[in-house]
N, C-alpha and C. Protein backbone atom coordinates (compact mmCIF):
# COMPACT_ATOMS: atom_id res chain seq x y z
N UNK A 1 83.82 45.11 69.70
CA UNK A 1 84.33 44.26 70.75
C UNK A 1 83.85 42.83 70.48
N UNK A 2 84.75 41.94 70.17
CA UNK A 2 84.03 40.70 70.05
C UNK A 2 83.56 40.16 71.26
N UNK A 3 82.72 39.05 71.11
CA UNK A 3 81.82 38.02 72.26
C UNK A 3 82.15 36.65 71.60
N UNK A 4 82.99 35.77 73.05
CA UNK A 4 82.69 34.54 73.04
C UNK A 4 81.95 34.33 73.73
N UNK A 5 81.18 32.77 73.28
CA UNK A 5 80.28 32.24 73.64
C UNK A 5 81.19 30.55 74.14
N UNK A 6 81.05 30.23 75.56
CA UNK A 6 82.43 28.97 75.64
C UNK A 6 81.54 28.37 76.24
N UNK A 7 81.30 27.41 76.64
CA UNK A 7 80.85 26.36 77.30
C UNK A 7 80.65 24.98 77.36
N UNK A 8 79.78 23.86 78.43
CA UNK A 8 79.30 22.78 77.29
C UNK A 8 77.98 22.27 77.92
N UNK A 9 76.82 21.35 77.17
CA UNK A 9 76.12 21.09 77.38
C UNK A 9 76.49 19.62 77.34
N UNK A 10 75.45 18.52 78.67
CA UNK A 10 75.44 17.33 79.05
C UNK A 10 74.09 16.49 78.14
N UNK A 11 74.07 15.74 77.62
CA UNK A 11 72.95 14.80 77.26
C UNK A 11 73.46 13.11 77.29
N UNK A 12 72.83 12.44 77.55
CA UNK A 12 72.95 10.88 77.49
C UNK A 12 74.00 10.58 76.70
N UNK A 13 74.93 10.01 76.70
CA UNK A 13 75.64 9.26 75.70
C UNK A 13 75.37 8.70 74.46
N UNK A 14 73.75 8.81 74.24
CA UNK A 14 73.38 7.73 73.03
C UNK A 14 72.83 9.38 72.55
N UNK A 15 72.33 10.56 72.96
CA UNK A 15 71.78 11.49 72.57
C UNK A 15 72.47 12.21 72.10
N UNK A 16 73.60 12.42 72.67
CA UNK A 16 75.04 13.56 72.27
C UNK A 16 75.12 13.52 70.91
N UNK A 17 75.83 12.51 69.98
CA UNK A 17 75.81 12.11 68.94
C UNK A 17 74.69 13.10 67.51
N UNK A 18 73.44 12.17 68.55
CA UNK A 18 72.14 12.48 67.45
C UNK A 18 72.11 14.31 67.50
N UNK A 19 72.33 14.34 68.70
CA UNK A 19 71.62 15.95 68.68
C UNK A 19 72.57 17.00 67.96
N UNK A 20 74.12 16.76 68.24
CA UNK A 20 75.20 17.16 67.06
C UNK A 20 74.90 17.30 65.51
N UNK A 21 74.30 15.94 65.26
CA UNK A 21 74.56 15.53 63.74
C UNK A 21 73.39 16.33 63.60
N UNK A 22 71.86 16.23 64.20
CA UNK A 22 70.76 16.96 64.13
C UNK A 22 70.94 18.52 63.69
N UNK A 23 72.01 18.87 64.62
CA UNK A 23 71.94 20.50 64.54
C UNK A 23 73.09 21.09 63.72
N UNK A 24 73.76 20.09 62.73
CA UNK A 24 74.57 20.10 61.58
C UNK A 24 74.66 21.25 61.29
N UNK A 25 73.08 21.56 60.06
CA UNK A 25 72.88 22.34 59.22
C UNK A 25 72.50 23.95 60.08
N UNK A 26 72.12 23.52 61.13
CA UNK A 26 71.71 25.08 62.00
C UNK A 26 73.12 25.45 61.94
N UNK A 27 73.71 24.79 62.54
CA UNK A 27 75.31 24.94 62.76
C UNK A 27 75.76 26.04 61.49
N UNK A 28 75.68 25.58 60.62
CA UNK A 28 76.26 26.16 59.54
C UNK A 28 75.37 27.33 59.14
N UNK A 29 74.31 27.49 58.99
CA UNK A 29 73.19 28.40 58.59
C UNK A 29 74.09 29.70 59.62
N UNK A 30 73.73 28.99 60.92
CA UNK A 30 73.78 30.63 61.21
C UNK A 30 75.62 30.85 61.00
N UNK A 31 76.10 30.73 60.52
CA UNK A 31 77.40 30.89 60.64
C UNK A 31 77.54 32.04 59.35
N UNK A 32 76.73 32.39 58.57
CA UNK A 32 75.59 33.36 57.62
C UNK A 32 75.12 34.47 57.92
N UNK A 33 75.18 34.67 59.60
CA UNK A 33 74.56 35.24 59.97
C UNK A 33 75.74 36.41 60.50
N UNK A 34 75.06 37.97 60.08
CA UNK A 34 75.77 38.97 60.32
C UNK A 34 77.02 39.09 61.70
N UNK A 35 77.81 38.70 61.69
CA UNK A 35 78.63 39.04 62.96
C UNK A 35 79.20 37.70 63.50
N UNK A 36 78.85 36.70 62.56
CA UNK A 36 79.31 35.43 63.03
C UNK A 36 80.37 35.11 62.67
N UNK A 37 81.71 34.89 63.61
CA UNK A 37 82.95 34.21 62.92
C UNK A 37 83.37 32.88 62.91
N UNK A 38 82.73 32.08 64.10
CA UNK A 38 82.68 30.61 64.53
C UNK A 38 81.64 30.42 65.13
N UNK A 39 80.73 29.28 64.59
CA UNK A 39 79.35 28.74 65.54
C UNK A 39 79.80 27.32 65.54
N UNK A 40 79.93 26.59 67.02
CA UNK A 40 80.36 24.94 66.48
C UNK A 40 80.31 24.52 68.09
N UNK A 41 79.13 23.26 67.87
CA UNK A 41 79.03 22.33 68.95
C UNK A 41 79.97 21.09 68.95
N UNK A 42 80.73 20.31 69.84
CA UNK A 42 81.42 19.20 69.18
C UNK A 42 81.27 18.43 70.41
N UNK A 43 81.47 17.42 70.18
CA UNK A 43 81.57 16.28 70.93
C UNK A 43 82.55 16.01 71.42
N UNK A 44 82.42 15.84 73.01
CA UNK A 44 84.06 15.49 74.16
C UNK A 44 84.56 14.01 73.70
N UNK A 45 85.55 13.97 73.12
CA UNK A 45 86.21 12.55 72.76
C UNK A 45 86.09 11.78 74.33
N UNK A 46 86.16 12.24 75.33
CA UNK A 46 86.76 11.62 76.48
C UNK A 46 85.42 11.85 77.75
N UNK A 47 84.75 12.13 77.56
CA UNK A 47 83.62 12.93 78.26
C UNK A 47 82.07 12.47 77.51
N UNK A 48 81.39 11.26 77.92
CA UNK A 48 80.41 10.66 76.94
C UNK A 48 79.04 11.41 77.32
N UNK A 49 78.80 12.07 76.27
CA UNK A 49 78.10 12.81 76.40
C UNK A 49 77.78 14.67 76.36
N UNK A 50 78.99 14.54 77.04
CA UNK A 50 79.32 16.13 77.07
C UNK A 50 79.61 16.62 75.72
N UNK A 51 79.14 17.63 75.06
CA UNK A 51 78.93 18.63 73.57
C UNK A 51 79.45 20.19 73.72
N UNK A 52 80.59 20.52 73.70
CA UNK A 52 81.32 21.78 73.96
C UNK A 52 80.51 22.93 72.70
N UNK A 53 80.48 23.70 73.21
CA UNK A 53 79.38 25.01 72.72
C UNK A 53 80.99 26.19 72.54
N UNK A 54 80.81 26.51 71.23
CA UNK A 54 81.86 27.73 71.19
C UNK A 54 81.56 28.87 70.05
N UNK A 55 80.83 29.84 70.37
CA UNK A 55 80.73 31.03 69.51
C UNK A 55 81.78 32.05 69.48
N UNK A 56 82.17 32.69 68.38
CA UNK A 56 82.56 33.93 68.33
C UNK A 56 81.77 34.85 67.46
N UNK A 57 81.60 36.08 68.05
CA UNK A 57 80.70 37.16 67.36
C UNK A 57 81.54 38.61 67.71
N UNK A 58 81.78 39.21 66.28
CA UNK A 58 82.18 40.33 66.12
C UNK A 58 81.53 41.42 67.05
N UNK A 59 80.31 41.51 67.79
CA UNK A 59 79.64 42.44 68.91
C UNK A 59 78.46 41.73 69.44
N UNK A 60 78.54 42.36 70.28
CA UNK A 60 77.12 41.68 71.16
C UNK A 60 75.91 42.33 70.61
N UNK A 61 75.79 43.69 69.96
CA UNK A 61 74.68 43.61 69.13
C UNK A 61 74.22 42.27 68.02
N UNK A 62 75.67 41.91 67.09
CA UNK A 62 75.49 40.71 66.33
C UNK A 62 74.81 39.52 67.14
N UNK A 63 75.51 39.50 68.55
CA UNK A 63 75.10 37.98 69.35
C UNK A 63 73.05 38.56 69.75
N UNK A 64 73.16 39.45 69.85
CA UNK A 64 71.81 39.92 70.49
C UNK A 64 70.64 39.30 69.13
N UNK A 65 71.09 39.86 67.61
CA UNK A 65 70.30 40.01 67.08
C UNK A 65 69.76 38.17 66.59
N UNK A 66 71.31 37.13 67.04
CA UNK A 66 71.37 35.80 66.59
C UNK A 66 70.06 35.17 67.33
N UNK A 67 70.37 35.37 69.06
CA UNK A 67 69.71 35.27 70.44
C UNK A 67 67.73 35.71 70.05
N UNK A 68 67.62 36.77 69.17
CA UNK A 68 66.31 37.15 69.25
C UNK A 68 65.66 36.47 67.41
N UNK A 69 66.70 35.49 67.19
CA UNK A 69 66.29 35.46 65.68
C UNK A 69 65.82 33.85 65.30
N UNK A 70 65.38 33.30 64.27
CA UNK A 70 64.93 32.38 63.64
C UNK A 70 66.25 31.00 63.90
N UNK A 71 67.37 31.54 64.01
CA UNK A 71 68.51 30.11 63.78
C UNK A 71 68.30 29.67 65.39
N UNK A 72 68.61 30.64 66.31
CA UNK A 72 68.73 29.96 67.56
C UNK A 72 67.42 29.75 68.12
N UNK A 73 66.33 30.38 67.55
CA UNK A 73 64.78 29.67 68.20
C UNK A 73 64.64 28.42 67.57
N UNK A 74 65.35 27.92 65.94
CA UNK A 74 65.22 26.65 65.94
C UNK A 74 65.87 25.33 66.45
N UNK A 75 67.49 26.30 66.73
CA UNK A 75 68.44 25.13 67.75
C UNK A 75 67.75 25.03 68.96
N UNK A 76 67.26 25.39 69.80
CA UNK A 76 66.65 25.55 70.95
C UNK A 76 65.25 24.21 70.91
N UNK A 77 64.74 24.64 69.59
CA UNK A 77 63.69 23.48 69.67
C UNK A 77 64.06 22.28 69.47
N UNK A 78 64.99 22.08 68.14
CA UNK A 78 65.85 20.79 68.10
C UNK A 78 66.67 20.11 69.66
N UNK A 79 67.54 21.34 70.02
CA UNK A 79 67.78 20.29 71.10
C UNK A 79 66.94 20.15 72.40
N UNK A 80 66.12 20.23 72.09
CA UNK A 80 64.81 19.99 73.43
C UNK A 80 64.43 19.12 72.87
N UNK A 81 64.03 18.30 72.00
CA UNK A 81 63.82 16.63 71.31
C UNK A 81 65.22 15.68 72.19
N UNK A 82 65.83 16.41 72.74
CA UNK A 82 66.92 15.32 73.34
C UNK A 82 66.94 16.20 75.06
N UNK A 83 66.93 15.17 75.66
CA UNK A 83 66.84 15.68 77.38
C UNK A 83 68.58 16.19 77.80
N UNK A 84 68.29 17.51 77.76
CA UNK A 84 69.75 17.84 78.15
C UNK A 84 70.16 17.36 79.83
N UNK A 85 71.15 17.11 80.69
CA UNK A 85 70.99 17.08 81.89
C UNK A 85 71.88 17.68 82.42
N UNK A 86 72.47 18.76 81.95
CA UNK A 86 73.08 20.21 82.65
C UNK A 86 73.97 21.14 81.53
N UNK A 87 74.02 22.40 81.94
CA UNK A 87 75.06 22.99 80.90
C UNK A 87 75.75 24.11 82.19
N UNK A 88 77.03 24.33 81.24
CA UNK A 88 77.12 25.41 81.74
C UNK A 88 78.38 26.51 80.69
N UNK A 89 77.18 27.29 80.33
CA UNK A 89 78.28 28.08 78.89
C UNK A 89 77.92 29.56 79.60
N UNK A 90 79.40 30.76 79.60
CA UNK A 90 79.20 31.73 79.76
C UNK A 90 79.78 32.62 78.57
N UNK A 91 79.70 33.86 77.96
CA UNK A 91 79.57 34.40 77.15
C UNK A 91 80.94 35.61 77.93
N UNK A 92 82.28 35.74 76.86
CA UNK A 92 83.08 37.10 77.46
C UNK A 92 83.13 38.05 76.43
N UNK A 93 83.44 39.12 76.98
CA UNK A 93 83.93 40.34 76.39
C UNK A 93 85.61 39.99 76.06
N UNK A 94 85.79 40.58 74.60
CA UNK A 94 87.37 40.24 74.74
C UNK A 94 87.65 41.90 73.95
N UNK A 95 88.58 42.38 74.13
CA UNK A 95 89.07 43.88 73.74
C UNK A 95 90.41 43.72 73.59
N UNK A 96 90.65 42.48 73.57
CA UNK A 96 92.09 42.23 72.74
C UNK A 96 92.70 41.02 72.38
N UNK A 97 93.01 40.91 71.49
CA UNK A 97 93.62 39.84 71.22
C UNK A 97 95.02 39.98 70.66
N UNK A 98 95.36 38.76 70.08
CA UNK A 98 96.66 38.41 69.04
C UNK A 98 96.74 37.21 69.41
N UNK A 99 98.09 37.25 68.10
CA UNK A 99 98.83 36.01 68.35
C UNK A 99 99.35 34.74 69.39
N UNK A 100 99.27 33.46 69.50
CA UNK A 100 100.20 33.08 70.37
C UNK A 100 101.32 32.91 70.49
N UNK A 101 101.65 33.04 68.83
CA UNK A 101 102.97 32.83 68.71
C UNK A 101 103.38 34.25 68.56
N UNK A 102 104.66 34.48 68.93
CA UNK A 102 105.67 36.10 68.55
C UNK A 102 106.13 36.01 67.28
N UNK A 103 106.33 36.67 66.73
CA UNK A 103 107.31 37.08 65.67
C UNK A 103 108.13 35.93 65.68
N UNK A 104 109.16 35.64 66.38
CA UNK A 104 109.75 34.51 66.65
C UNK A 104 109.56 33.48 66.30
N UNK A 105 108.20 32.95 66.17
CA UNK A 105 107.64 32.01 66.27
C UNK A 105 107.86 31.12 67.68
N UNK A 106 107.67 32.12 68.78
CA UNK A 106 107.82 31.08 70.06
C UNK A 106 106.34 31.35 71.35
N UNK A 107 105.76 30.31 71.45
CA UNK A 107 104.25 30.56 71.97
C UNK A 107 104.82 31.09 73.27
N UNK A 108 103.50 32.30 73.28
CA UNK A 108 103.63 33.10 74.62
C UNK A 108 102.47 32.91 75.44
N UNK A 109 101.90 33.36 76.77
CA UNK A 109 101.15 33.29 77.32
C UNK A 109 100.85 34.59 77.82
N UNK A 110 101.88 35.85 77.45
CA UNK A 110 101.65 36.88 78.04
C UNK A 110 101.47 37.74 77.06
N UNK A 111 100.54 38.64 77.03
CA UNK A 111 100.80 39.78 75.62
C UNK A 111 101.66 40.69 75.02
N UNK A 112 102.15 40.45 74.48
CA UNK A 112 103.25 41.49 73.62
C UNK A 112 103.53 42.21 73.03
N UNK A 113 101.83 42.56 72.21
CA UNK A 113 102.01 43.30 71.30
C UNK A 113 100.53 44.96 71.96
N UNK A 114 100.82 44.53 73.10
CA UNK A 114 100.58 46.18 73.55
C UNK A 114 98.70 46.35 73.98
């Protein structure tokens, strides 16, 4: 069952930036890491400050083992060098997916393929 991870975290406008570019290479490291399909913080074009948080993980054992391991105890310390001033990221269960587009090639919003 995969797990997203969606959310975003708030820091100063002059901090957002640094703490992104800072957590580059974590970024990518754990993306290495067993069960990881997307790890990526980014910056709100329109929103100064705000840093959108988006994981995907093949199971929540994978997210469990990321959560109790060396990459995210060091993102955690990195971005505590910058004063966050709110977040709010929640983590779903998804048991299905697909396409947006149909066969057709015409974007749907409803599921189609069962």
């Amino acid at each position: 069952m995969t797990v997203l991870i969606n959310g975003w975290v708030e820091f100063s406008p002059e901090n957002a930036e640094k703490a992104v570019s800072a957590a580059a290479q974590l970024m990518a490291d754990t993306r290495s890491q067993k069960g990881c399909r997307e790890y990526i913080w980014s910056l709100d074009p329109t929103i100064p400050g705000r840093v959108y948080v988006y994981e995907n993980w093949e199971s929540s054992e994978d997210l469990n083992a990321h959560l109790a391991g060396r990459f995210y105890a060091e993102m955690l310390g990195l971005l505590g060098q910058y004063e966050m001033l709110g977040t709010d990221i929640l983590k779903y269960r998804i048991d299905h997916s697909e396409p947006v587009y149909d066969p057709d090639g015409v974007p749907r919003g409803d599921f189609f393929t069962g």
